[in-house]
N, C-alpha and C. Protein backbone atom coordinates (compact mmCIF):
# COMPACT_ATOMS: atom_id res chain seq x y z
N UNK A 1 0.85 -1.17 0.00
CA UNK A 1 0.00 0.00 0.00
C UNK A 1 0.89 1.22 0.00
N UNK A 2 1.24 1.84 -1.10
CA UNK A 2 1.70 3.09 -1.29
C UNK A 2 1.36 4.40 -0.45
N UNK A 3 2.56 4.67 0.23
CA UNK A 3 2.78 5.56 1.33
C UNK A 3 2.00 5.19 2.81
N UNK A 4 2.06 3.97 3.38
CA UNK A 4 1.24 3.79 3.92
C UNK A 4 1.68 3.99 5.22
N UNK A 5 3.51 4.19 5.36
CA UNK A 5 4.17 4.46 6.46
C UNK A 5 3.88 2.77 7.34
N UNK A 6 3.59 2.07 7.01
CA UNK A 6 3.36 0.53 7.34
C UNK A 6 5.05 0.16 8.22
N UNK A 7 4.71 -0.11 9.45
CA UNK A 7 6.14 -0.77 9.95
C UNK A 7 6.82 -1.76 9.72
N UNK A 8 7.77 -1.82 9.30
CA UNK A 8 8.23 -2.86 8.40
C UNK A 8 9.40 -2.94 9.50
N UNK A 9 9.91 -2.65 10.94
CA UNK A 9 10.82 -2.85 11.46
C UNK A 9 12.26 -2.02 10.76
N UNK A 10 11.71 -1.21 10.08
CA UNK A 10 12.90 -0.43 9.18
C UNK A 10 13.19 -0.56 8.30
N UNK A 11 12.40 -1.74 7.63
CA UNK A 11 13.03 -2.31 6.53
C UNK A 11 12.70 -1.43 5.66
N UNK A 12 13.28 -1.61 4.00
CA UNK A 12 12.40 -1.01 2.96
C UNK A 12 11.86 -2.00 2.22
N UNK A 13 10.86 -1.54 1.40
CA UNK A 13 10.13 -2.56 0.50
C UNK A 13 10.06 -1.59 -0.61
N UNK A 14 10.83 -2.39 -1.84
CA UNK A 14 10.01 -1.83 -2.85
C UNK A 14 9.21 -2.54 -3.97
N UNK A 15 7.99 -1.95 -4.02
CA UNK A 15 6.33 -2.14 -4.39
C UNK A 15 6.89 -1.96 -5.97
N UNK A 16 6.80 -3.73 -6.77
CA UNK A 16 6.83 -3.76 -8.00
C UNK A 16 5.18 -4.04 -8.29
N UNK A 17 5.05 -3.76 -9.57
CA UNK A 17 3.65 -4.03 -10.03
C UNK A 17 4.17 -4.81 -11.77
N UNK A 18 3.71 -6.10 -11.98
CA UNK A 18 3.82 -6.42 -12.98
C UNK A 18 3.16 -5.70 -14.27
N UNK A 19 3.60 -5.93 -15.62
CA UNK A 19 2.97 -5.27 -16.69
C UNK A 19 1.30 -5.71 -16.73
N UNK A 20 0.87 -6.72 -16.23
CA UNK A 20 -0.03 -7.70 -16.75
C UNK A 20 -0.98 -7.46 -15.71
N UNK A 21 -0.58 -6.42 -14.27
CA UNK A 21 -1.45 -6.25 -13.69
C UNK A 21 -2.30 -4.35 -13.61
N UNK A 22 -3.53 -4.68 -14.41
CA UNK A 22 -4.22 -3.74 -14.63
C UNK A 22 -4.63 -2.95 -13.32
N UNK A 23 -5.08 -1.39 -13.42
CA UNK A 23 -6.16 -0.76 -12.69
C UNK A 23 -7.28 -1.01 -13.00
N UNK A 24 -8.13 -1.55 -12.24
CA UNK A 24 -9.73 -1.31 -12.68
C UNK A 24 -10.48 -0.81 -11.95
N UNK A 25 -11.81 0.11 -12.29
CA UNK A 25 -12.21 1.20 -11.61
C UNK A 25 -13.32 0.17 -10.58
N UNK A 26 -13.23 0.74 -9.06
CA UNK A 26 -14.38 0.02 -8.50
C UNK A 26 -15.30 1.10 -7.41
N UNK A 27 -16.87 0.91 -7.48
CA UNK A 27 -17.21 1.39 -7.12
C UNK A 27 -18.11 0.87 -5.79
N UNK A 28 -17.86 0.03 -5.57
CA UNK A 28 -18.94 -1.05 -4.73
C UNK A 28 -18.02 -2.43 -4.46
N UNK A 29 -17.88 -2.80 -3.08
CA UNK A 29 -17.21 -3.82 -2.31
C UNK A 29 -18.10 -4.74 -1.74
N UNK A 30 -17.89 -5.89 -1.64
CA UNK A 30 -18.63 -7.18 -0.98
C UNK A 30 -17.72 -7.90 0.04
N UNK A 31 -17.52 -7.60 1.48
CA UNK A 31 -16.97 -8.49 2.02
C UNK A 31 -17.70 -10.23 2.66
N UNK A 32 -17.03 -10.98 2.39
CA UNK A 32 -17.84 -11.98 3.38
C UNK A 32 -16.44 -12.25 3.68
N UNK A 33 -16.83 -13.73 4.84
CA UNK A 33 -15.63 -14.31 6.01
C UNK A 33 -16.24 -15.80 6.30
N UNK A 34 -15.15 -16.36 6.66
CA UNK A 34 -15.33 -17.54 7.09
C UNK A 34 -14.56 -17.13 8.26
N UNK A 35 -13.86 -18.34 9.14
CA UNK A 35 -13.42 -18.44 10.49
C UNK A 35 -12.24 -18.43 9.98
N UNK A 36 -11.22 -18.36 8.73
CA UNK A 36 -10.01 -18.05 8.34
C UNK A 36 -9.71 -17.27 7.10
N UNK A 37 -10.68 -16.63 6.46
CA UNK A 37 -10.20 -15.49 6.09
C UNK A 37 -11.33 -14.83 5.26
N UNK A 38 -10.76 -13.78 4.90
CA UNK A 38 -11.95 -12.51 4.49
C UNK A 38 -11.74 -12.58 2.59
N UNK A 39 -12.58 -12.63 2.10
CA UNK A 39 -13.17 -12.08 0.70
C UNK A 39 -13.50 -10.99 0.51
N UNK A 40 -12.69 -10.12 -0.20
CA UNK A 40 -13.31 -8.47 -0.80
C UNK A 40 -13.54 -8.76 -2.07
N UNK A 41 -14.79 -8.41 -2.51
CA UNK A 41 -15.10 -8.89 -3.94
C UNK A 41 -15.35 -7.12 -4.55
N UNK A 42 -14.28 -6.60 -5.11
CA UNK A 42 -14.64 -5.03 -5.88
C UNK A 42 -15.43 -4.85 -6.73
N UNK A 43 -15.83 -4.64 -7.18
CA UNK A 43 -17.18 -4.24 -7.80
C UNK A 43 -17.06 -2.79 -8.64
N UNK A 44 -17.49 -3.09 -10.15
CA UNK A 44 -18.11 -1.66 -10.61
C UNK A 44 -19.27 -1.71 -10.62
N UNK A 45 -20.64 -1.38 -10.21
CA UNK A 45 -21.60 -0.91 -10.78
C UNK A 45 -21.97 -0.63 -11.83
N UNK A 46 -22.78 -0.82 -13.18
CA UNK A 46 -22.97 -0.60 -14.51
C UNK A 46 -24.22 0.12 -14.14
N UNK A 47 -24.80 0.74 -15.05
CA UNK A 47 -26.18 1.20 -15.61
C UNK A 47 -26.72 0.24 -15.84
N UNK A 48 -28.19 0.19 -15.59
CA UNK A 48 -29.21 -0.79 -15.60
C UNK A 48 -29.60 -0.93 -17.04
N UNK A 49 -29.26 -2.29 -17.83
CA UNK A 49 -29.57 -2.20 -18.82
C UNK A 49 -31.77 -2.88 -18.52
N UNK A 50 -32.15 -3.06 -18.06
CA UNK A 50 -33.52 -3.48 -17.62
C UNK A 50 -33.28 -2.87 -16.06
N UNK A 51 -34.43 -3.86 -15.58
CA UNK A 51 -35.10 -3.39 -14.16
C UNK A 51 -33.69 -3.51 -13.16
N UNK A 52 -32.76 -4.19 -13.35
CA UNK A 52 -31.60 -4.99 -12.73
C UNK A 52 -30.42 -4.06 -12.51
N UNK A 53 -29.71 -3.45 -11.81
CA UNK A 53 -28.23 -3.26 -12.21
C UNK A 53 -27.48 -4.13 -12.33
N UNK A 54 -26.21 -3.90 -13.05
CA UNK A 54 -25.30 -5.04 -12.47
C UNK A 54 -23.93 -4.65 -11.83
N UNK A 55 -23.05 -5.46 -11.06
CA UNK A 55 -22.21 -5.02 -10.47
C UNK A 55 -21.12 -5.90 -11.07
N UNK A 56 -20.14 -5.66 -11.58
CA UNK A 56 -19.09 -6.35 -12.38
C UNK A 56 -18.16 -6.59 -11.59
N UNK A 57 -17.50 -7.76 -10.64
CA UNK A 57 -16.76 -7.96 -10.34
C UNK A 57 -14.75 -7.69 -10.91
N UNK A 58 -14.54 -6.71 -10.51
CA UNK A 58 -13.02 -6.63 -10.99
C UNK A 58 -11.95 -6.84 -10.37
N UNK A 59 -12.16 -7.18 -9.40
CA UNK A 59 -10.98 -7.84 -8.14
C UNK A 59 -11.42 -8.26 -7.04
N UNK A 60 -10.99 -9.72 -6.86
CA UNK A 60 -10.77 -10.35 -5.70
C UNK A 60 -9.93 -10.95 -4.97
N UNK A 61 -10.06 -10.07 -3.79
CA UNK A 61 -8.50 -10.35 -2.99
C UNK A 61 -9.35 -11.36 -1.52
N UNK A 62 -7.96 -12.10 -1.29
CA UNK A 62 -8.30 -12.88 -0.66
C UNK A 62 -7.38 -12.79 0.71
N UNK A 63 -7.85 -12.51 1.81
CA UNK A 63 -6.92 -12.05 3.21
C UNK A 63 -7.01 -12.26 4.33
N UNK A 64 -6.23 -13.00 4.99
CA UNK A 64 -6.00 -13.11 6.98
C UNK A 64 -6.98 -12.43 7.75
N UNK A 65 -7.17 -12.62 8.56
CA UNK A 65 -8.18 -11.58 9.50
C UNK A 65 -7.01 -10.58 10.31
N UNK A 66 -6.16 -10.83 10.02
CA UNK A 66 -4.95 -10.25 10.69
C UNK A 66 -4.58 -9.11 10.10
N UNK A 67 -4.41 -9.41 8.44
CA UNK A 67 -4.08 -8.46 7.25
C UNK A 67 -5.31 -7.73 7.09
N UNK A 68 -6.64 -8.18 7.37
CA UNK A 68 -7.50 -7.17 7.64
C UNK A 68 -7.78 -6.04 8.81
N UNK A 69 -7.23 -6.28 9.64
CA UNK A 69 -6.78 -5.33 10.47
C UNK A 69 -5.67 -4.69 10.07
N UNK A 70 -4.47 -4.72 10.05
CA UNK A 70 -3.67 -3.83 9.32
C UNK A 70 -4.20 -3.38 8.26
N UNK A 71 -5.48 -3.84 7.37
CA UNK A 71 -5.83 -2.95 5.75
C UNK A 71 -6.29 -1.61 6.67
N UNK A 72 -7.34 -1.95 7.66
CA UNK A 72 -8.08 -1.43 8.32
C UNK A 72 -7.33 0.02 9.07
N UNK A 73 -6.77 -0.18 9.63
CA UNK A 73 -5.44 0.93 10.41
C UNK A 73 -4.79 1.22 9.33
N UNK A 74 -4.19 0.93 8.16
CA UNK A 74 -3.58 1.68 7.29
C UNK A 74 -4.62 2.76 6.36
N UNK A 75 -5.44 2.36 5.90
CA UNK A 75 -6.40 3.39 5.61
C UNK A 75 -7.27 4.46 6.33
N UNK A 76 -7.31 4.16 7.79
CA UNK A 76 -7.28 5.00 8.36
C UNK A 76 -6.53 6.18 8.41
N UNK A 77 -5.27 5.62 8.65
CA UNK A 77 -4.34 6.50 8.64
C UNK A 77 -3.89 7.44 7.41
N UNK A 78 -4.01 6.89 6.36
CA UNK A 78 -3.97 7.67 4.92
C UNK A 78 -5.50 8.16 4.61
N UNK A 79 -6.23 8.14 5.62
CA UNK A 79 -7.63 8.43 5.25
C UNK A 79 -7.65 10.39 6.15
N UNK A 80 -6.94 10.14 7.33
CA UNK A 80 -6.97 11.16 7.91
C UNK A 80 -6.00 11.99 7.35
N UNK A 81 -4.89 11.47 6.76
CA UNK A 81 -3.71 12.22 5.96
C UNK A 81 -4.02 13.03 5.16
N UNK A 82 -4.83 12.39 4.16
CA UNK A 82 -5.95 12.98 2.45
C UNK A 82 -6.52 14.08 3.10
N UNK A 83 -7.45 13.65 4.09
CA UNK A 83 -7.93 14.85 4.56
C UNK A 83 -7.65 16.10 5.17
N UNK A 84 -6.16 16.10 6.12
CA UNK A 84 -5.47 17.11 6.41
C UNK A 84 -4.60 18.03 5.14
N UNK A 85 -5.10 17.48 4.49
CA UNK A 85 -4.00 18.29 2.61
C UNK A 85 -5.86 18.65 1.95
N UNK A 86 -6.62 18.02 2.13
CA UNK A 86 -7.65 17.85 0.65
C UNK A 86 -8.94 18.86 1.36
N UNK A 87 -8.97 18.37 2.85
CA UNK A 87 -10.13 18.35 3.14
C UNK A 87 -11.10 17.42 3.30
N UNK A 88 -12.23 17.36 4.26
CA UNK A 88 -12.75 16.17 4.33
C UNK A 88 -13.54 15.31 3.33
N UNK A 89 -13.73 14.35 3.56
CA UNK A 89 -14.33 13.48 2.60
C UNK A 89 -15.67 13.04 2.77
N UNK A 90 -16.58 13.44 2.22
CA UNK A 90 -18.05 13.58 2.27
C UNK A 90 -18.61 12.27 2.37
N UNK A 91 -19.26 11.70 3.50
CA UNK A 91 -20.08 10.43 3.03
C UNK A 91 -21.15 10.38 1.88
N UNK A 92 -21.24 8.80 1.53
CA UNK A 92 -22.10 9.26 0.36
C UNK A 92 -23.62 9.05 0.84
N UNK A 93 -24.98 8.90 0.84
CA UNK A 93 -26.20 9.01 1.02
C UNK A 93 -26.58 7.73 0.27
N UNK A 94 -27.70 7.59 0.47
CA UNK A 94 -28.37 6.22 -0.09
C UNK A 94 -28.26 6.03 -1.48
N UNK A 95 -28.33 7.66 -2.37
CA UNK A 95 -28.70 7.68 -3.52
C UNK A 95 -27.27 7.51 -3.94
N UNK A 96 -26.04 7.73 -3.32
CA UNK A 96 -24.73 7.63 -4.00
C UNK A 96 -24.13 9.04 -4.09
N UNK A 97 -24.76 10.23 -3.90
CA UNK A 97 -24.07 11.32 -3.96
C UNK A 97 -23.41 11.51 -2.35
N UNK A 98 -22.69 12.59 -2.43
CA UNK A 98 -21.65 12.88 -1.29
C UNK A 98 -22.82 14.12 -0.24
N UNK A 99 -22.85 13.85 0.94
CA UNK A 99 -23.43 14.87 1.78
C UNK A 99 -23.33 16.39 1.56
């Protein structure tokens, strides 16, 4: 996780990304869990082609309950960061817009 200030005991890490691994845009997350580990299923949302939306799965990561706590505290922490430079970050409302 880029700039995440993550303790690594001092170490450094440096964060390669293969050619073959894309960005894809997500707008909507699905977690479930078992008793050993967590499923984030990312999600774009499409436009309703009928009565239905659909939500397009574009990444699934698969993680520790352990590494979900550290996801958890690291985005925090880059969550309060964004906001001390950006300003705060608006929740969104039922309909999807920002407060």
């Amino acid at each position: 996780m880029r700039g995440n200030g993550e303790d690594r005991g001092g170490e450094r890490l440096r964060l390669e990304v293969p050619a073959d691994v894309a960005a894809r845009p997500a707008n909507f997350m699905v977690v479930t869990h078992s008793p050993f580990d967590f499923t984030l299923d990312f999600a774009q949302v499409l436009p309703a082609g009928g009565d239905t939306p659909r939500a397009l799965v574009t990444a699934r990561v698969v993680v520790s309950p352990q590494f979900v706590r550290r996801i958890l505290d690291t985005l925090q922490r880059n969550l309060a960061k964004y906001e001390e430079t950006f300003g705060p970050v608006r929740r969104p409302t039922a309909e999807g817009e920002g407060e």
